[in-house]
PDB file of N, CA and C in Angstrom:
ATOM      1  N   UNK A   1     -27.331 -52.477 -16.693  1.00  0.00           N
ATOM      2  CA  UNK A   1     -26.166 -52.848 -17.484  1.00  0.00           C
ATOM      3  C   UNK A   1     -25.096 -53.458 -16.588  1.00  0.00           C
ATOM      4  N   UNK A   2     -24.527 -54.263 -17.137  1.00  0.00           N
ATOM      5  CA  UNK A   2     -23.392 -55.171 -16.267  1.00  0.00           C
ATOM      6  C   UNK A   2     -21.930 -53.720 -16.325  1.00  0.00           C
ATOM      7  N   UNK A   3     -21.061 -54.449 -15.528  1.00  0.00           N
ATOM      8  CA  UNK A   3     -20.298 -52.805 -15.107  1.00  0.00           C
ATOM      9  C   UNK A   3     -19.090 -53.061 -16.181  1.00  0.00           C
ATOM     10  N   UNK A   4     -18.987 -54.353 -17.551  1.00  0.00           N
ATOM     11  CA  UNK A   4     -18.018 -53.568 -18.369  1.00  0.00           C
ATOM     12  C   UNK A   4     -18.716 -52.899 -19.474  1.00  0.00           C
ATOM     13  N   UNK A   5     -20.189 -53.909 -19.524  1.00  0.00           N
ATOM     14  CA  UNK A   5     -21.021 -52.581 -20.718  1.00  0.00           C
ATOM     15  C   UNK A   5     -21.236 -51.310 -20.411  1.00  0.00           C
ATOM     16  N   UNK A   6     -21.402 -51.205 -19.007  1.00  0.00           N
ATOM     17  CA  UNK A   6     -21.470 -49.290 -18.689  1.00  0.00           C
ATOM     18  C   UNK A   6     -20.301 -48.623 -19.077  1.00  0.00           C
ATOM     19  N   UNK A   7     -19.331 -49.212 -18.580  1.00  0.00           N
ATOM     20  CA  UNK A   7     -18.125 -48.582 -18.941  1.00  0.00           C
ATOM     21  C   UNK A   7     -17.468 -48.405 -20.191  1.00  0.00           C
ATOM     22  N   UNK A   8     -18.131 -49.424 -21.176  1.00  0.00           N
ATOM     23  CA  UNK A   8     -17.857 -49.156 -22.616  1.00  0.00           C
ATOM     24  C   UNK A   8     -18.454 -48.836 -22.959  1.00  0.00           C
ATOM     25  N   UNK A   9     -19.960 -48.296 -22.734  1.00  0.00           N
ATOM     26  CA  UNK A   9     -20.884 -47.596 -23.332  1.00  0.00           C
ATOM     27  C   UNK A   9     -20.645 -46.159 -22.842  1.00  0.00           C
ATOM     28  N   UNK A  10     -20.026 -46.219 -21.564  1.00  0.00           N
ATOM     29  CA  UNK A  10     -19.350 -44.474 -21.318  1.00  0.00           C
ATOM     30  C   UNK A  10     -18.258 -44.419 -22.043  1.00  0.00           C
ATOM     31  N   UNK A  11     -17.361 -44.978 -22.490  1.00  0.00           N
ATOM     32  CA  UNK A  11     -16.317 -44.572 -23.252  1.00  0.00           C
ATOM     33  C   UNK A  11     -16.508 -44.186 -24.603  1.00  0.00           C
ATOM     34  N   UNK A  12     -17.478 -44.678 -25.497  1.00  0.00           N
ATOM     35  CA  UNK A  12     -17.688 -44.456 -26.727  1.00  0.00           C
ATOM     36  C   UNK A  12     -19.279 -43.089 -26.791  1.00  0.00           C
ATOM     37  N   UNK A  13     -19.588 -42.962 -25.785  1.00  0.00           N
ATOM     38  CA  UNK A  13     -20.078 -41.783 -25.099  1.00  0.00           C
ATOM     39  C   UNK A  13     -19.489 -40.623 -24.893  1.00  0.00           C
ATOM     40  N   UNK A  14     -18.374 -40.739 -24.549  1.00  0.00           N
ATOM     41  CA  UNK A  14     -17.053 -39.638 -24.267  1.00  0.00           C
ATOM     42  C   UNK A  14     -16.571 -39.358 -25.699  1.00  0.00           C
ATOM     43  N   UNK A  15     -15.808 -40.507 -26.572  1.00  0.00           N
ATOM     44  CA  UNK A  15     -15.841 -40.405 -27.687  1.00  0.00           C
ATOM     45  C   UNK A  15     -16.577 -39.818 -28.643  1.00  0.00           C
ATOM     46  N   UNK A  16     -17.748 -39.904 -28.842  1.00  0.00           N
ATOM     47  CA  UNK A  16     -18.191 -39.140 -30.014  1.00  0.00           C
ATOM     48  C   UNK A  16     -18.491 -37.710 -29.078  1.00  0.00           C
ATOM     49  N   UNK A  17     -18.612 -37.363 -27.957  1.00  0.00           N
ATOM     50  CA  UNK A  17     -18.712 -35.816 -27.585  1.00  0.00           C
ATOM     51  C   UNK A  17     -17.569 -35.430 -27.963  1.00  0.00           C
ATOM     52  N   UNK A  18     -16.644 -35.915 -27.975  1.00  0.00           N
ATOM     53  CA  UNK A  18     -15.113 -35.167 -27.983  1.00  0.00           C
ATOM     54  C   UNK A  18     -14.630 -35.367 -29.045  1.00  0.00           C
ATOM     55  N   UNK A  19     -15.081 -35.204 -30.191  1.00  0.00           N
ATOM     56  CA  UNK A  19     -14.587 -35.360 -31.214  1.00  0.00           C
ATOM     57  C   UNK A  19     -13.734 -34.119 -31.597  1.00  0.00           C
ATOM     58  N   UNK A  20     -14.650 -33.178 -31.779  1.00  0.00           N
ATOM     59  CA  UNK A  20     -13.732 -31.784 -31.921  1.00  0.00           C
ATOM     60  C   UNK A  20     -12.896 -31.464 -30.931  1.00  0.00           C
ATOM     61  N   UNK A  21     -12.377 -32.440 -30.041  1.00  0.00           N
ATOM     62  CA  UNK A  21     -11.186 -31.448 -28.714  1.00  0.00           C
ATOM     63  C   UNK A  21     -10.020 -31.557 -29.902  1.00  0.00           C
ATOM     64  N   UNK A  22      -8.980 -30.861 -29.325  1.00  0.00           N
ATOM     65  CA  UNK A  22      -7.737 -30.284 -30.249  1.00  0.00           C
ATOM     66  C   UNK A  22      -7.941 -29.383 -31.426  1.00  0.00           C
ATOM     67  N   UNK A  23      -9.174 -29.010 -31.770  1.00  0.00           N
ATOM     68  CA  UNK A  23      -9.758 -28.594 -32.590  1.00  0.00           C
ATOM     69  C   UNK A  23      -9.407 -29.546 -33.678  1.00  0.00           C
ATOM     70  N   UNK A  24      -9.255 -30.595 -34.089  1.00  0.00           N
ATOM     71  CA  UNK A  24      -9.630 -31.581 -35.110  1.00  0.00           C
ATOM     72  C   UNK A  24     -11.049 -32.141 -35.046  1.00  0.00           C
ATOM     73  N   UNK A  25     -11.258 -32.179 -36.442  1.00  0.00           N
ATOM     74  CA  UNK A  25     -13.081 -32.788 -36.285  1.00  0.00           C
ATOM     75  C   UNK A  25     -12.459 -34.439 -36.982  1.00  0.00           C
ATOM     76  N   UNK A  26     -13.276 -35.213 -36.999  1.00  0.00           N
ATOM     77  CA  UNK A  26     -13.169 -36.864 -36.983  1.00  0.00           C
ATOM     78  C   UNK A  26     -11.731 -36.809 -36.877  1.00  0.00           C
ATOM     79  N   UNK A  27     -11.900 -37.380 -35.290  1.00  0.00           N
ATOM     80  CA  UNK A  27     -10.508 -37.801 -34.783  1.00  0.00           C
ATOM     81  C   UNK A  27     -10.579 -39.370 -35.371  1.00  0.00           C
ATOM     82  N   UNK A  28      -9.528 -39.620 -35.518  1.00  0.00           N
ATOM     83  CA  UNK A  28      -9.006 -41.152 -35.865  1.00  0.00           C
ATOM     84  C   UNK A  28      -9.257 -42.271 -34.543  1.00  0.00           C
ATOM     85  N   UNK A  29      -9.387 -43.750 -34.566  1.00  0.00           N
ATOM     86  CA  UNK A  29      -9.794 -44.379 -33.555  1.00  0.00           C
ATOM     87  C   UNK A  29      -9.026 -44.020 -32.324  1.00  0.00           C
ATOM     88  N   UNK A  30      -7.494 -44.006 -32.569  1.00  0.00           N
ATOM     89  CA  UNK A  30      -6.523 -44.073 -31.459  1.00  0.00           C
ATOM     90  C   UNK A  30      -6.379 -42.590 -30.965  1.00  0.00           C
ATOM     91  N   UNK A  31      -6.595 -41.337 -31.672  1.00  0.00           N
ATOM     92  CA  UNK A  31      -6.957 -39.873 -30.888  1.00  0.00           C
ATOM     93  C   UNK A  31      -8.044 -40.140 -30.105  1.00  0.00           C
ATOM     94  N   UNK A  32      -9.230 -40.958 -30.755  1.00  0.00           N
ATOM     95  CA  UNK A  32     -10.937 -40.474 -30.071  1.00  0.00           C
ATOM     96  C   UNK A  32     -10.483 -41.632 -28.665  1.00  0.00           C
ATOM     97  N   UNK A  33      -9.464 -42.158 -28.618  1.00  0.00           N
ATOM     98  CA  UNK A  33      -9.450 -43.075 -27.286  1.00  0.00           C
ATOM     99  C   UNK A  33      -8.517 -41.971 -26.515  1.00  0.00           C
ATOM    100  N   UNK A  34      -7.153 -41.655 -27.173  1.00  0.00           N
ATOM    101  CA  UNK A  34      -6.919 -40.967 -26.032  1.00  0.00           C
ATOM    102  C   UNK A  34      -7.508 -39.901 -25.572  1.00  0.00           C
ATOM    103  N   UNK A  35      -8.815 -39.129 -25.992  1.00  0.00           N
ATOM    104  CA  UNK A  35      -9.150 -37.974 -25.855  1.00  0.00           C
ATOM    105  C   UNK A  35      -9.985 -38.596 -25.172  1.00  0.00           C
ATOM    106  N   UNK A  36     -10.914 -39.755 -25.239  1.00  0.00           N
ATOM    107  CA  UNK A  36     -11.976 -40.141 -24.051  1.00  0.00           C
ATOM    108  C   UNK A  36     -11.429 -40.200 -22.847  1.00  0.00           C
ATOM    109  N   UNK A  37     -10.339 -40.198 -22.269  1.00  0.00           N
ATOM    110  CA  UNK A  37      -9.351 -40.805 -21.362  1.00  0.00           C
ATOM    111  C   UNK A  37      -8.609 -39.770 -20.914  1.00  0.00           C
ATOM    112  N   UNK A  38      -7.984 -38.699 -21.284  1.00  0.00           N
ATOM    113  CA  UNK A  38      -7.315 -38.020 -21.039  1.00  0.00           C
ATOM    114  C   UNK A  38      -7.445 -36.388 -22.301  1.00  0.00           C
ATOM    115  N   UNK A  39      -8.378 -35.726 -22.465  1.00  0.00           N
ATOM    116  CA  UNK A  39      -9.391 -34.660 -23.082  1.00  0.00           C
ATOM    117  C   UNK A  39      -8.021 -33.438 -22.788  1.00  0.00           C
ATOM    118  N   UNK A  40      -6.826 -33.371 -21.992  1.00  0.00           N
ATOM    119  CA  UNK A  40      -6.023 -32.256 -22.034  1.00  0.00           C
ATOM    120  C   UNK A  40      -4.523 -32.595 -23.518  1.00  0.00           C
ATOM    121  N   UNK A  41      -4.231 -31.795 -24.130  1.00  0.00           N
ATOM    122  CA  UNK A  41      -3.182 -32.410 -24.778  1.00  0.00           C
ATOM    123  C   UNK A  41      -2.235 -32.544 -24.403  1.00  0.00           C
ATOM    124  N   UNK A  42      -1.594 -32.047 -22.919  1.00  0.00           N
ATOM    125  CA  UNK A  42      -0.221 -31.984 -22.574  1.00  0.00           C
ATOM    126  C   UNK A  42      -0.458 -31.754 -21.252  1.00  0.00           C
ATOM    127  N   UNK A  43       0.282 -31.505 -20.361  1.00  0.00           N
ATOM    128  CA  UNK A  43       0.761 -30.915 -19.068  1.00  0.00           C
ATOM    129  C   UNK A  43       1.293 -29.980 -18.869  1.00  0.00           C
ATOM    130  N   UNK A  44       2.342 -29.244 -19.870  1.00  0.00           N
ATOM    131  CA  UNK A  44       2.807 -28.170 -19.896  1.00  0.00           C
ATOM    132  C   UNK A  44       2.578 -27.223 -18.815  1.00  0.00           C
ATOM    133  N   UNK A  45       3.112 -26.256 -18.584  1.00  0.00           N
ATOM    134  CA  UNK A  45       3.179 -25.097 -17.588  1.00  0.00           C
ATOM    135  C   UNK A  45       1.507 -24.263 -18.008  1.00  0.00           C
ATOM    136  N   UNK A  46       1.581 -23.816 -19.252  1.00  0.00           N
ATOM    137  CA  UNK A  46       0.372 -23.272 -19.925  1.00  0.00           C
ATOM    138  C   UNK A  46      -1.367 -24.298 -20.071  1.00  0.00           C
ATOM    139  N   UNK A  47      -0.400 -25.498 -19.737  1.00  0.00           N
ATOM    140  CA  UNK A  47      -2.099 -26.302 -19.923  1.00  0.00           C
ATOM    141  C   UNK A  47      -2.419 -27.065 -18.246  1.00  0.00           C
ATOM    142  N   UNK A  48      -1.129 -27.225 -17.585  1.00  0.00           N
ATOM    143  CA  UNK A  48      -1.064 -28.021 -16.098  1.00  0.00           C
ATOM    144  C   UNK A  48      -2.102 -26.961 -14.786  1.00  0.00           C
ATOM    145  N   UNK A  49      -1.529 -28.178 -13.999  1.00  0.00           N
ATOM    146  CA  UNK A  49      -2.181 -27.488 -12.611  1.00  0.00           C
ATOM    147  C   UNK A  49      -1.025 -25.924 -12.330  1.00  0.00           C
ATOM    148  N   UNK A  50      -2.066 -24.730 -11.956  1.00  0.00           N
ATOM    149  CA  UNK A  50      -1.258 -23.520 -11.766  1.00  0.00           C
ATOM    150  C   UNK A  50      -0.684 -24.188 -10.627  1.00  0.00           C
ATOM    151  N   UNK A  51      -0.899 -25.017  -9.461  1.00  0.00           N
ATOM    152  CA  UNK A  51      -0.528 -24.926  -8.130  1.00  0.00           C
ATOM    153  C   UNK A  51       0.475 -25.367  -8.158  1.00  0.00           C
ATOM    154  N   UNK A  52       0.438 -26.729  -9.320  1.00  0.00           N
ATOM    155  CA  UNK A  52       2.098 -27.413  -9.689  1.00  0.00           C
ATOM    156  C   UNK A  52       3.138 -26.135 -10.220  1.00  0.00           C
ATOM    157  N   UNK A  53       2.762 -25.536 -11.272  1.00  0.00           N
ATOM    158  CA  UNK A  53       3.936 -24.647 -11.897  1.00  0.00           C
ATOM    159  C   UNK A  53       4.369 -23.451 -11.444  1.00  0.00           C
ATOM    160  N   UNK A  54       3.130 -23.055 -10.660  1.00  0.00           N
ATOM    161  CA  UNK A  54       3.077 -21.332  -9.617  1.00  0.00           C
ATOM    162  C   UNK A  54       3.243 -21.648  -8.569  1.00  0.00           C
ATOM    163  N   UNK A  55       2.614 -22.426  -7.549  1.00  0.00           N
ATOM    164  CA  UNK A  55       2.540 -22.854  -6.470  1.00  0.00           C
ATOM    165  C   UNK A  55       1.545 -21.515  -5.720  1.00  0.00           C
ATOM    166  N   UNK A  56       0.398 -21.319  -6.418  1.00  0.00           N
ATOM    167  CA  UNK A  56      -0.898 -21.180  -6.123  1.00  0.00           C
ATOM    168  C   UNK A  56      -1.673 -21.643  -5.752  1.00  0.00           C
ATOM    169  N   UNK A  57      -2.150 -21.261  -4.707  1.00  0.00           N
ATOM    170  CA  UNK A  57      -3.011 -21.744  -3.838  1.00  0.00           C
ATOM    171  C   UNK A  57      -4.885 -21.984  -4.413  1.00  0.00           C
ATOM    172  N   UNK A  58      -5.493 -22.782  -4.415  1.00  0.00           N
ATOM    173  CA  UNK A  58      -6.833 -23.426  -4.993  1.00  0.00           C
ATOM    174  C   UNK A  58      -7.482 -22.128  -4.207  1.00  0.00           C
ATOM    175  N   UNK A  59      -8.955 -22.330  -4.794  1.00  0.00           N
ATOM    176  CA  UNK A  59      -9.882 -21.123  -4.817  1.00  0.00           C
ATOM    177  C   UNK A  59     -10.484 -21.816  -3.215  1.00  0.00           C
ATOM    178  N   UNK A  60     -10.416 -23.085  -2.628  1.00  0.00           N
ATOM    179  CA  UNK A  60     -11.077 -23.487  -1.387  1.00  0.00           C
ATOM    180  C   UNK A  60      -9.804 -22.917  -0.294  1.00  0.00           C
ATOM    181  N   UNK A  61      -8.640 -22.866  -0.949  1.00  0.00           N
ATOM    182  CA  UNK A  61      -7.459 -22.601   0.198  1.00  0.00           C
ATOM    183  C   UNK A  61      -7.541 -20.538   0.384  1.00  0.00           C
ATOM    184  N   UNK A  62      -7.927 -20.142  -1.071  1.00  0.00           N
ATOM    185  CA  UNK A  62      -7.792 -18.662  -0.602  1.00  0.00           C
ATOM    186  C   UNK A  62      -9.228 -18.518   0.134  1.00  0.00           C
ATOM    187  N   UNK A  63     -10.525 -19.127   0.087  1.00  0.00           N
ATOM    188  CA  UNK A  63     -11.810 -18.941   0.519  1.00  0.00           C
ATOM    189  C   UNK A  63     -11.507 -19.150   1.983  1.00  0.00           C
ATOM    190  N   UNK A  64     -10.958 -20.105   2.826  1.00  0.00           N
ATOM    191  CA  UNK A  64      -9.969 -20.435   4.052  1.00  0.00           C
ATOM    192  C   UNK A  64      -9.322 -19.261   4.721  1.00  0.00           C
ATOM    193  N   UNK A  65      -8.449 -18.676   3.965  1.00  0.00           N
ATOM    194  CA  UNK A  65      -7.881 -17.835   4.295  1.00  0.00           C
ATOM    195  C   UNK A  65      -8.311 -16.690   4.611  1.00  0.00           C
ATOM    196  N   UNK A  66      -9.641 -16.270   3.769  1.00  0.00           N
ATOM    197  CA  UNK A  66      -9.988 -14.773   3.819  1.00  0.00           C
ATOM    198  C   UNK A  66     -10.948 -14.874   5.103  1.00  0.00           C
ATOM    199  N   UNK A  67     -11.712 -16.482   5.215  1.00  0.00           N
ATOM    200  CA  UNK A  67     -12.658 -16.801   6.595  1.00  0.00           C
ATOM    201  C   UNK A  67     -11.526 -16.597   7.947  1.00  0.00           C
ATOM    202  N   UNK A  68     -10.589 -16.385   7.726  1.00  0.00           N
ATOM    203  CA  UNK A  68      -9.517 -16.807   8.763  1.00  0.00           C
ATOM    204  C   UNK A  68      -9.449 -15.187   9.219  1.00  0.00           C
ATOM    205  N   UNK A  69      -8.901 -14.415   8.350  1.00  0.00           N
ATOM    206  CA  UNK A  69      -9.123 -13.162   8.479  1.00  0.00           C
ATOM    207  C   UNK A  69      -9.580 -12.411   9.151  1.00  0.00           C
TER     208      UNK A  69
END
């Protein structure tokens, strides 16, 4: 496949798997795009990176640490 048919054949690939994210079933054209593209609904504190909002350290930085030990 030439590399914009792969890539639109992965996008509408992504699309129909993700239909049910947000828990809505038949998302509308412009949800099933942003959900191929971006599958989180927000950033929020409750949906973001813990390391951004806690400043918690990743599971490779505590695995580091305990080898350090």
């Amino acid at each position: 496949m030439a590399k914009r048919a792969e890539r639109r054949a992965h996008a509408e690939r992504l699309k129909k798997a993700r239909q049910a994210y947000w828990g809505w079933h038949g998302l509308s054209g412009k949800q099933a795009g942003i959900v191929a593209y971006t599958p989180k609904t927000c950033s929020c504190w409750m949906c973001g990176n813990p390391r951004k909002y806690f400043g918690e350290r990743t599971i490779q930085e505590r695995r580091r640490m305990q080898e350090d030990e």
